[in-house]
C-alpha atoms as a PDB file:
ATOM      1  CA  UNK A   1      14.913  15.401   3.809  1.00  0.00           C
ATOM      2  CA  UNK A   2      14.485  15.276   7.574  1.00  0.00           C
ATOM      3  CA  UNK A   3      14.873  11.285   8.324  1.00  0.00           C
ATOM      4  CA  UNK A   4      13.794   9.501  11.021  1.00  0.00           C
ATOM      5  CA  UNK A   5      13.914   5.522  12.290  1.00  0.00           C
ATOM      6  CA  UNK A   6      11.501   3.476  13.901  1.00  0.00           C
ATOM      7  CA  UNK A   7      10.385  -0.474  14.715  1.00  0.00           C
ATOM      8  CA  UNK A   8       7.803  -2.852  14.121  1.00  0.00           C
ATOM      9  CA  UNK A   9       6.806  -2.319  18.060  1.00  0.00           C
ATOM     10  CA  UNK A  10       3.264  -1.567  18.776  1.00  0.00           C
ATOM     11  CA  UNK A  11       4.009   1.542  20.948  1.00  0.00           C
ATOM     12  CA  UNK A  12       5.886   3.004  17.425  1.00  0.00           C
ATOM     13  CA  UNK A  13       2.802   1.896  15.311  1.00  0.00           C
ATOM     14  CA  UNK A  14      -0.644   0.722  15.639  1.00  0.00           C
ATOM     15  CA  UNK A  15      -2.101  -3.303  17.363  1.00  0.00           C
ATOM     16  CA  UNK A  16      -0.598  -4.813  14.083  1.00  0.00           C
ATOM     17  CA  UNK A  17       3.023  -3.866  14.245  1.00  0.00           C
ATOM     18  CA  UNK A  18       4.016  -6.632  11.492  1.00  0.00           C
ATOM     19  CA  UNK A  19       1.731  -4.969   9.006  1.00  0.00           C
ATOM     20  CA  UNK A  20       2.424  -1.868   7.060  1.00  0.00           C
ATOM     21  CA  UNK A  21      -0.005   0.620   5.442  1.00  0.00           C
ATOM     22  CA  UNK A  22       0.393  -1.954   2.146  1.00  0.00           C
ATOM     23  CA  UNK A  23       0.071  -5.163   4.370  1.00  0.00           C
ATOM     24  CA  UNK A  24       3.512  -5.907   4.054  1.00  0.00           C
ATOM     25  CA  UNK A  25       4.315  -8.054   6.569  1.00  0.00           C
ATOM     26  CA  UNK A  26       7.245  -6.848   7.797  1.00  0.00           C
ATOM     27  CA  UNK A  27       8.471  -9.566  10.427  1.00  0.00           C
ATOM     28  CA  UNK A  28       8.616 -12.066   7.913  1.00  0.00           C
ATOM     29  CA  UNK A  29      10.630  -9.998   5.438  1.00  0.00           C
ATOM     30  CA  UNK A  30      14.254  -8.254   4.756  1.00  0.00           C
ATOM     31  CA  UNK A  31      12.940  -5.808   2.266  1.00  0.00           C
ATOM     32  CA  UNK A  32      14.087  -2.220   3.042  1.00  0.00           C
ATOM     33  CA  UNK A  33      10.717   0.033   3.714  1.00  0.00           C
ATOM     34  CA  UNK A  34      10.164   3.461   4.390  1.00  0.00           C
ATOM     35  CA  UNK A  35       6.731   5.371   6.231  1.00  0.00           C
ATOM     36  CA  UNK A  36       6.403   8.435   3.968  1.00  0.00           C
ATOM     37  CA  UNK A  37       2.857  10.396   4.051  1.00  0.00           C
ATOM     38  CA  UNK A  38       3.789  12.336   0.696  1.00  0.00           C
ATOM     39  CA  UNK A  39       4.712   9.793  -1.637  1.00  0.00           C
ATOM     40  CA  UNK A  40       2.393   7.118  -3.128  1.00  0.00           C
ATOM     41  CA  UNK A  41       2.866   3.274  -1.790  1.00  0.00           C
ATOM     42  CA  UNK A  42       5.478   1.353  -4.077  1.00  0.00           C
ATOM     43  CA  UNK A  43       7.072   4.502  -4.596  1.00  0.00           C
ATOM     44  CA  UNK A  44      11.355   3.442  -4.818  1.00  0.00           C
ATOM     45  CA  UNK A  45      13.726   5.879  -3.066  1.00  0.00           C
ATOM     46  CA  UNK A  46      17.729   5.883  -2.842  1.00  0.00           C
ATOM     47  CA  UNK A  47      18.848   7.007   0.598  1.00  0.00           C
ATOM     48  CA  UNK A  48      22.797   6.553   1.193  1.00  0.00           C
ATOM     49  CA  UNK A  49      23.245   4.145  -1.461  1.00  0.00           C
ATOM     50  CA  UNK A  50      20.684   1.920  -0.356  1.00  0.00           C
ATOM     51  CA  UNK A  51      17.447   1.032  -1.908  1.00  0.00           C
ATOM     52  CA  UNK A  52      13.847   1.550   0.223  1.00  0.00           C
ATOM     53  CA  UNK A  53      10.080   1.021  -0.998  1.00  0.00           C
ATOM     54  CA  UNK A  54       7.549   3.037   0.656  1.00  0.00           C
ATOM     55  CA  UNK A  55       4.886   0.862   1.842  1.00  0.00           C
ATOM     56  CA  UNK A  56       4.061   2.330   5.350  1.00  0.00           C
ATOM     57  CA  UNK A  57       2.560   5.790   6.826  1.00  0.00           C
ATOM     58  CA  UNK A  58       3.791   7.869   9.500  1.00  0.00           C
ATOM     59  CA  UNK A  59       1.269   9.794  11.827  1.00  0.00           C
ATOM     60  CA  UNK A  60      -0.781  12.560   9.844  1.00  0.00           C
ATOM     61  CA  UNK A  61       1.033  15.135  11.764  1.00  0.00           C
ATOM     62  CA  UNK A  62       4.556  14.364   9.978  1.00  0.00           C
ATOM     63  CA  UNK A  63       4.244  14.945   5.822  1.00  0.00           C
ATOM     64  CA  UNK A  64       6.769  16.835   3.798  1.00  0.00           C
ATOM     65  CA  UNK A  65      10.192  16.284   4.471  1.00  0.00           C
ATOM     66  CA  UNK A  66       9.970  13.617   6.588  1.00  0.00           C
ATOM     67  CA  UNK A  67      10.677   9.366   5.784  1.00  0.00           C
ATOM     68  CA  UNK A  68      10.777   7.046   8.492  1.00  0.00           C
ATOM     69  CA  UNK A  69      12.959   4.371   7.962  1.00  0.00           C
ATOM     70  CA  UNK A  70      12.232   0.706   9.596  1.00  0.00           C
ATOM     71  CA  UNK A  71      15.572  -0.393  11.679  1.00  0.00           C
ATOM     72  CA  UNK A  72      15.276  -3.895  13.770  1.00  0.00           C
ATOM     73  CA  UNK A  73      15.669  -2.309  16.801  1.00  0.00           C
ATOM     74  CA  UNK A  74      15.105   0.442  19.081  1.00  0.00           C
ATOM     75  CA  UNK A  75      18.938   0.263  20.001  1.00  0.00           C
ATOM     76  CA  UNK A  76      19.691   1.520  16.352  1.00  0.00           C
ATOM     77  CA  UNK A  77      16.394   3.959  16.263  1.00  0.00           C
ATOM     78  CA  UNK A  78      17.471   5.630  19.234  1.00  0.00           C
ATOM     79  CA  UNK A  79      21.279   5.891  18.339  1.00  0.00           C
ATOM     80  CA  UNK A  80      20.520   6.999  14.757  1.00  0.00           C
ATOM     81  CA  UNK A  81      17.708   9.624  15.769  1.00  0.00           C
ATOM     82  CA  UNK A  82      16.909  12.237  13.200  1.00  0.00           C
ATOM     83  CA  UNK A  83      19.080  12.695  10.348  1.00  0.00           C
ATOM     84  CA  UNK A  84      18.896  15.343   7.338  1.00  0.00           C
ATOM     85  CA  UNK A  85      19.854  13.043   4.186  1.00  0.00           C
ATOM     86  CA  UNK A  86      19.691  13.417   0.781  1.00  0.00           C
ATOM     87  CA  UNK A  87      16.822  11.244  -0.827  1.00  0.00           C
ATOM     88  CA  UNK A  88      16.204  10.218  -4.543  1.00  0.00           C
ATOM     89  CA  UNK A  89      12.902   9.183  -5.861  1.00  0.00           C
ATOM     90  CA  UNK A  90      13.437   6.268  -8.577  1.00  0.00           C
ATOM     91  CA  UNK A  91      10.312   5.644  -9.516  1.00  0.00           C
END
């Protein structure tokens, strides 16, 4: 899968940057979440070892392969950039 990183910033998401698709509220949380337009919310995935929920979309214009993984900052976005991992759906 082609992934890709991004920030609870408004200019990365929409006037409620602390909210995902699911109303997670994403400030107030350490939970590991993933934008993914192909997979249903809730959905688990295994990326590196590490555990994400999809509970966010990305812009209609990205669907299959892509998952956007939320980083803190745009430091890490940036220096991470586009990656092609291998992802497994749990459940």
């Amino acid at each position: 899968m082609i992934i890709s990183y991004y920030t609870a910033s408004p200019d990365e998401t929409d006037d409620s940057p602390c909210l995902t698709a699911d109303m997670t509220n994403i400030c107030d949380s350490d939970e590991k979440i993933v934008a993914c337009n192909w997979l249903p919310i809730d959905t688990l995935i295994e990326i590196d070892g590490e555990k994400y929920r999809v509970a966010d979309r990305m812009n209609r214009r990205y669907q299959k392969p892509y998952i956007d993984v939320l980083v803190d900052t745009k430091e890490e976005a940036f220096k991470k950039g586009r990656e092609i991992k291998l992802v497994y759906i749990i459940k």
